[in-house]
PDB file of N, CA and C in Angstrom:
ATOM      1  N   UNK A   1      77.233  16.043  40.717  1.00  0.00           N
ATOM      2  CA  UNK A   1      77.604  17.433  40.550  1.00  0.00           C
ATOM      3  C   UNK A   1      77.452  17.866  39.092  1.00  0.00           C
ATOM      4  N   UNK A   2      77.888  17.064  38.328  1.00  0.00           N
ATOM      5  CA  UNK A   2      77.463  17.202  37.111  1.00  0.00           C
ATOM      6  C   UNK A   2      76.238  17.279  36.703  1.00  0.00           C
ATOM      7  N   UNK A   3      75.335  16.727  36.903  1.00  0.00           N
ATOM      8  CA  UNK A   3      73.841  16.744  36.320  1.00  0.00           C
ATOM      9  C   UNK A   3      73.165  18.014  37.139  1.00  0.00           C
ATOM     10  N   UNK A   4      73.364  18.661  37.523  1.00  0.00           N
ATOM     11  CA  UNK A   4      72.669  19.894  37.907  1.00  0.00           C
ATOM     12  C   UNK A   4      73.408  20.988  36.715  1.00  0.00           C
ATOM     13  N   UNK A   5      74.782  21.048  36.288  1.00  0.00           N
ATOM     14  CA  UNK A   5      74.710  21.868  35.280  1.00  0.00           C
ATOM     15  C   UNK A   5      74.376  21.601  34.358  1.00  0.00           C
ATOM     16  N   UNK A   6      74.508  20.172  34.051  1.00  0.00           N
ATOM     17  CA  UNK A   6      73.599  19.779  32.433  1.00  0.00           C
ATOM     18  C   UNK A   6      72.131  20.734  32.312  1.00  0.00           C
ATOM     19  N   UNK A   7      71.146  20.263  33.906  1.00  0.00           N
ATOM     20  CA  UNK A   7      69.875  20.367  33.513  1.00  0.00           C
ATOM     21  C   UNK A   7      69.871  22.241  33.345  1.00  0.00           C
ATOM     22  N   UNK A   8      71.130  23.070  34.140  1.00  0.00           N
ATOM     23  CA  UNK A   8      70.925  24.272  33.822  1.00  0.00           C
ATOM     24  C   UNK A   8      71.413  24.811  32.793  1.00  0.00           C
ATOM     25  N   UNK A   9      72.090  23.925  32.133  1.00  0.00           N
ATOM     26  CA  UNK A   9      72.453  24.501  30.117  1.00  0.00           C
ATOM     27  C   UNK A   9      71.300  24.062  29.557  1.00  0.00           C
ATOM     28  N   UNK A  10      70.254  23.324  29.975  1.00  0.00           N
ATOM     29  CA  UNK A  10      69.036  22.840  29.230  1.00  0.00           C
ATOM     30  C   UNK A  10      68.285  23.822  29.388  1.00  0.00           C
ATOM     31  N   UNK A  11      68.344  24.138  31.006  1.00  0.00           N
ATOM     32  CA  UNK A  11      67.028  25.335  30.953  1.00  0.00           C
ATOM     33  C   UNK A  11      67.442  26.428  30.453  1.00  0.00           C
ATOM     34  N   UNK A  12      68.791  26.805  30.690  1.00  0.00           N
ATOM     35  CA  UNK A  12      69.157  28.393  29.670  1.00  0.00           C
ATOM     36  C   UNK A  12      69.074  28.471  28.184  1.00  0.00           C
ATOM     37  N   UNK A  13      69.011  26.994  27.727  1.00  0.00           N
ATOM     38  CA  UNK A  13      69.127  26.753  26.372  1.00  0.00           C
ATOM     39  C   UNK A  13      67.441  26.751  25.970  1.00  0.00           C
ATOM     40  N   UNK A  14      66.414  26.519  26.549  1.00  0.00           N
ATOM     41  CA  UNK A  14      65.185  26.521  26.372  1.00  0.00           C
ATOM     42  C   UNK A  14      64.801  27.829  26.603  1.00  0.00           C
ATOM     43  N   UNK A  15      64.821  28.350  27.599  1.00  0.00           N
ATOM     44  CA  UNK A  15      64.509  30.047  27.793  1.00  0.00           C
ATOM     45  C   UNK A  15      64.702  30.685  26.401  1.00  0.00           C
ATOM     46  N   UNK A  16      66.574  30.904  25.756  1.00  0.00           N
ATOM     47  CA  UNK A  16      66.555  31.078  24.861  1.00  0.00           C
ATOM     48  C   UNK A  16      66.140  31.088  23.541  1.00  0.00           C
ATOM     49  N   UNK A  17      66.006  29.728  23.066  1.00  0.00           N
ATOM     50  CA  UNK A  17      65.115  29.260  22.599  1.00  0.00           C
ATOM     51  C   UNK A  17      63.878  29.557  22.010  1.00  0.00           C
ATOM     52  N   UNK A  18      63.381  29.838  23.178  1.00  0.00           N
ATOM     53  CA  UNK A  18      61.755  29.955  23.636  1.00  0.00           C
ATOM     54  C   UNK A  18      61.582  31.607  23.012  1.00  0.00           C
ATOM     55  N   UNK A  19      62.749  32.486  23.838  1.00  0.00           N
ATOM     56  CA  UNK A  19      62.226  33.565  23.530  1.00  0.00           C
ATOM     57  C   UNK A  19      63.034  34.337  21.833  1.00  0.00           C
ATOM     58  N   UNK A  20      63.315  32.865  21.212  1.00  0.00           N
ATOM     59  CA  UNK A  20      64.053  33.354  19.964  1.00  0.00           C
ATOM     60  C   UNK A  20      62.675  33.043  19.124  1.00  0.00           C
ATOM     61  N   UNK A  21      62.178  32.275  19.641  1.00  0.00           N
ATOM     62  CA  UNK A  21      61.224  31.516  19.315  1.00  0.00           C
ATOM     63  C   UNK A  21      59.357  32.851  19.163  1.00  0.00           C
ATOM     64  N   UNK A  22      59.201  33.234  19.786  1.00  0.00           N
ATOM     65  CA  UNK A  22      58.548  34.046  20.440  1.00  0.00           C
ATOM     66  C   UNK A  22      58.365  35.673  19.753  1.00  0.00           C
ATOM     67  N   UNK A  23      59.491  35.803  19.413  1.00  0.00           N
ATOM     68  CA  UNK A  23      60.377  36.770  18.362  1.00  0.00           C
ATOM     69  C   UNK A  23      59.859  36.738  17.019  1.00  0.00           C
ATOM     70  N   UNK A  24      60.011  35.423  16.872  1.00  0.00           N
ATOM     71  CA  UNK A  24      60.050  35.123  15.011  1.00  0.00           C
ATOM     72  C   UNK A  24      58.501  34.834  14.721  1.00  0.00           C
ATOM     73  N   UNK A  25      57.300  34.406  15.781  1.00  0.00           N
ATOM     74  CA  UNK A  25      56.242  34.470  16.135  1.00  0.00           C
ATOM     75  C   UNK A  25      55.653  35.531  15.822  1.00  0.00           C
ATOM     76  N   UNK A  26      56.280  36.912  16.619  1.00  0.00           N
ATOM     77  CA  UNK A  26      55.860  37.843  16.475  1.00  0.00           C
ATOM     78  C   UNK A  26      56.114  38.755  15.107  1.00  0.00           C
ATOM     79  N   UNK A  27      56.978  37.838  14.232  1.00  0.00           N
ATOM     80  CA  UNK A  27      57.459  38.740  12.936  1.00  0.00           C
ATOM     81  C   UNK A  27      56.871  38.248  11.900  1.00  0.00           C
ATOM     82  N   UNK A  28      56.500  36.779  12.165  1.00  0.00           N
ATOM     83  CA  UNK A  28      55.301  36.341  11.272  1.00  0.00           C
ATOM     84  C   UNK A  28      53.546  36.548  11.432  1.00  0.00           C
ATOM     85  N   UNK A  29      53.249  37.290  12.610  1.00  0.00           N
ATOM     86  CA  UNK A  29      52.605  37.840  12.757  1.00  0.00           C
ATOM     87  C   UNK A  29      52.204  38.859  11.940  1.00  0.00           C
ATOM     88  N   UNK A  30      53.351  40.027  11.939  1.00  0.00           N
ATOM     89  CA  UNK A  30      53.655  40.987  11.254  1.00  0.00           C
ATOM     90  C   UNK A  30      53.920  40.852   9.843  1.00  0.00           C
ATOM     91  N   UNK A  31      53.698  40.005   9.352  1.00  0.00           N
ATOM     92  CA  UNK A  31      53.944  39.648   7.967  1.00  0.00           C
ATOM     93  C   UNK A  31      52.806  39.078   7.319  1.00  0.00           C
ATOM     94  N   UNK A  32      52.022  38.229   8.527  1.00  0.00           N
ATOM     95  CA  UNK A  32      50.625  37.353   8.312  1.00  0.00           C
ATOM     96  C   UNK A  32      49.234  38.471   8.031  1.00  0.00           C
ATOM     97  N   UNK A  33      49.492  40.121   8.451  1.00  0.00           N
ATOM     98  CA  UNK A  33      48.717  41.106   8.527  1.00  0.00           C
ATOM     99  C   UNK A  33      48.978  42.143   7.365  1.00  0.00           C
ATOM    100  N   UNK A  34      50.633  41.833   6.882  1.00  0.00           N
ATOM    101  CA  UNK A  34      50.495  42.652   5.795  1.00  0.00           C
ATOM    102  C   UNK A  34      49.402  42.024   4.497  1.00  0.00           C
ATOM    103  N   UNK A  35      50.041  40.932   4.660  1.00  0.00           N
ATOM    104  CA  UNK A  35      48.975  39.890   3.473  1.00  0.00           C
ATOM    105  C   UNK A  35      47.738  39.962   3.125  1.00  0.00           C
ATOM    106  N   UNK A  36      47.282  39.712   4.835  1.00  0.00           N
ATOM    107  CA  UNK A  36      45.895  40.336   4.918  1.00  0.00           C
ATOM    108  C   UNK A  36      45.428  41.147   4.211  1.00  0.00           C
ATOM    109  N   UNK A  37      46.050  42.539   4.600  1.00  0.00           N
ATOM    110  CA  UNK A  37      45.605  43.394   3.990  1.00  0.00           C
ATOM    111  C   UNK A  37      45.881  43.959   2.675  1.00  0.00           C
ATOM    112  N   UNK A  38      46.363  43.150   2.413  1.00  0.00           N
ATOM    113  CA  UNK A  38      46.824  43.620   0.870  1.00  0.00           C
ATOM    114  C   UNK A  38      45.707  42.828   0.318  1.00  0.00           C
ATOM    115  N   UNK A  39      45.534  41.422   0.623  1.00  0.00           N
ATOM    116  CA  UNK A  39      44.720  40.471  -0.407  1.00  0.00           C
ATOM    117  C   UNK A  39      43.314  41.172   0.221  1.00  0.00           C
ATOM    118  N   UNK A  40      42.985  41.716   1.133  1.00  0.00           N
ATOM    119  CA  UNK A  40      41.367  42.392   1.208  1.00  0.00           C
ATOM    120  C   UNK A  40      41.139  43.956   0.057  1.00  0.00           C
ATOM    121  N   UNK A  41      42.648  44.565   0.445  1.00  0.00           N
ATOM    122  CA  UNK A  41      42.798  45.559  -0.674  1.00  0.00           C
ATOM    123  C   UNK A  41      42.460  45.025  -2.245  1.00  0.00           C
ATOM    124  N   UNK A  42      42.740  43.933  -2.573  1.00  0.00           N
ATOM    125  CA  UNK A  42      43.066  44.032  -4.116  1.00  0.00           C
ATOM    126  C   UNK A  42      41.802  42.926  -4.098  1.00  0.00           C
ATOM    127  N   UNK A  43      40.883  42.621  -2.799  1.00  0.00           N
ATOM    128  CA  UNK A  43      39.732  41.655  -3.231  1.00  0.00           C
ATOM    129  C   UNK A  43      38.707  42.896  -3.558  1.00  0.00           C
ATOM    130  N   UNK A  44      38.634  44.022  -2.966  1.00  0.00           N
ATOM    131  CA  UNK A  44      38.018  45.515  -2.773  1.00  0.00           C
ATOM    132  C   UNK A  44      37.892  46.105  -4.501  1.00  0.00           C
ATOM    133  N   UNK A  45      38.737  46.015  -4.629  1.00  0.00           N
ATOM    134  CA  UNK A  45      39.577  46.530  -5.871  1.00  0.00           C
ATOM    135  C   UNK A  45      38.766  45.816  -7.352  1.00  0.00           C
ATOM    136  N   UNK A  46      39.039  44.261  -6.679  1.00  0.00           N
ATOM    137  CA  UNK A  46      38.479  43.183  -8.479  1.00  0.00           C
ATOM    138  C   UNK A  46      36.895  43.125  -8.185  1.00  0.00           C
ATOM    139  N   UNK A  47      36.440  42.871  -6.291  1.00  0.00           N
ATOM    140  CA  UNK A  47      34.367  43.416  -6.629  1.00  0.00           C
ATOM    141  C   UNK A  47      34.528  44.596  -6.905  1.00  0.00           C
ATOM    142  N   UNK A  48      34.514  45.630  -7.008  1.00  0.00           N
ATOM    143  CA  UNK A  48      34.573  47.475  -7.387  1.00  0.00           C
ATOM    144  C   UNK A  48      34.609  46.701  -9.459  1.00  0.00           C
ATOM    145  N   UNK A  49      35.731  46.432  -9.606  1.00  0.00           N
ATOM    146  CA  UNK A  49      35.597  46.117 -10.895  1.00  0.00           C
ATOM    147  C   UNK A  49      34.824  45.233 -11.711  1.00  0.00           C
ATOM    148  N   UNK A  50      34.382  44.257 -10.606  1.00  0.00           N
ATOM    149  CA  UNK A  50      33.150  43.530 -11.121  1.00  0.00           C
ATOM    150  C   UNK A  50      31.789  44.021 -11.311  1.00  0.00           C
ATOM    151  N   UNK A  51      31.765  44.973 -10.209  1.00  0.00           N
ATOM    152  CA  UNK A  51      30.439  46.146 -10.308  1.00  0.00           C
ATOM    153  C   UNK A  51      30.589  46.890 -11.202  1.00  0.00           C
ATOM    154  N   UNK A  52      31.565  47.979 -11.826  1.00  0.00           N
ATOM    155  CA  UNK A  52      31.528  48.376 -12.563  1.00  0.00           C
ATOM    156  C   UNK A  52      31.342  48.034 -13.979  1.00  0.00           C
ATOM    157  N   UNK A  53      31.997  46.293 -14.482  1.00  0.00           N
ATOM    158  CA  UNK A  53      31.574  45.919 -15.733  1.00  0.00           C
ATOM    159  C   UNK A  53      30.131  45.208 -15.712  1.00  0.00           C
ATOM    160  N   UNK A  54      29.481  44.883 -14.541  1.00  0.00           N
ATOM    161  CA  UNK A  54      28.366  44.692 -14.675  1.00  0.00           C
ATOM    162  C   UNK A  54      26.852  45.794 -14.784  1.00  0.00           C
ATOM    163  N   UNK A  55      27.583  46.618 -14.113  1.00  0.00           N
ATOM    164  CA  UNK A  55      26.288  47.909 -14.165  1.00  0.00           C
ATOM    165  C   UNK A  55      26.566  48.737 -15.521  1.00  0.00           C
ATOM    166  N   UNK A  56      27.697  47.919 -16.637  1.00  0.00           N
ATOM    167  CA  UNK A  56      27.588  48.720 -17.956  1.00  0.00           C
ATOM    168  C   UNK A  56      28.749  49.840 -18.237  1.00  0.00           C
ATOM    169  N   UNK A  57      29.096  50.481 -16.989  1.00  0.00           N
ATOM    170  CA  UNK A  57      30.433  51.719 -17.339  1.00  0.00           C
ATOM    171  C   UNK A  57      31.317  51.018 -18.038  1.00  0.00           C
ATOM    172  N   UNK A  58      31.893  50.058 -17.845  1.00  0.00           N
ATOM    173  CA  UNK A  58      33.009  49.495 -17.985  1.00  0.00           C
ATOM    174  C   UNK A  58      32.677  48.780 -19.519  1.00  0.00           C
ATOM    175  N   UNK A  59      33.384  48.115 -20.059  1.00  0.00           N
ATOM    176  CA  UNK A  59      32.985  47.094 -21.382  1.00  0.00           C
ATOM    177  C   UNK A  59      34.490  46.495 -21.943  1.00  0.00           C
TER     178      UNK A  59
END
């Protein structure tokens, strides 16, 4: 009688888990895209400035 609620605090405890899990997935997601785009922004930014001190405007 006992081992049927063990295995169902295991599975409620994994569900949980899972979908705490799933969550924080999705927020490092959201964090993995700001990066992104910031480091493509400021890679945009230093070629633009490499073109410019090479074609002479710049010095």
């Amino acid at each position: 009688m006992v081992a049927p609620l063990v295995w169902a605090g295991i599975a409620l405890g994994s569900l949980y888990l899972g979908g705490k899990a799933i969550s924080d997935a999705g927020q490092a997601a959201e964090s993995a895209t700001k990066l992104a785009k910031w480091s493509v922004a400021g890679g945009a930014l230093y070629v633009s400035y490499r073109a410019l001190k090479a074609g002479g405007v710049l010095k």
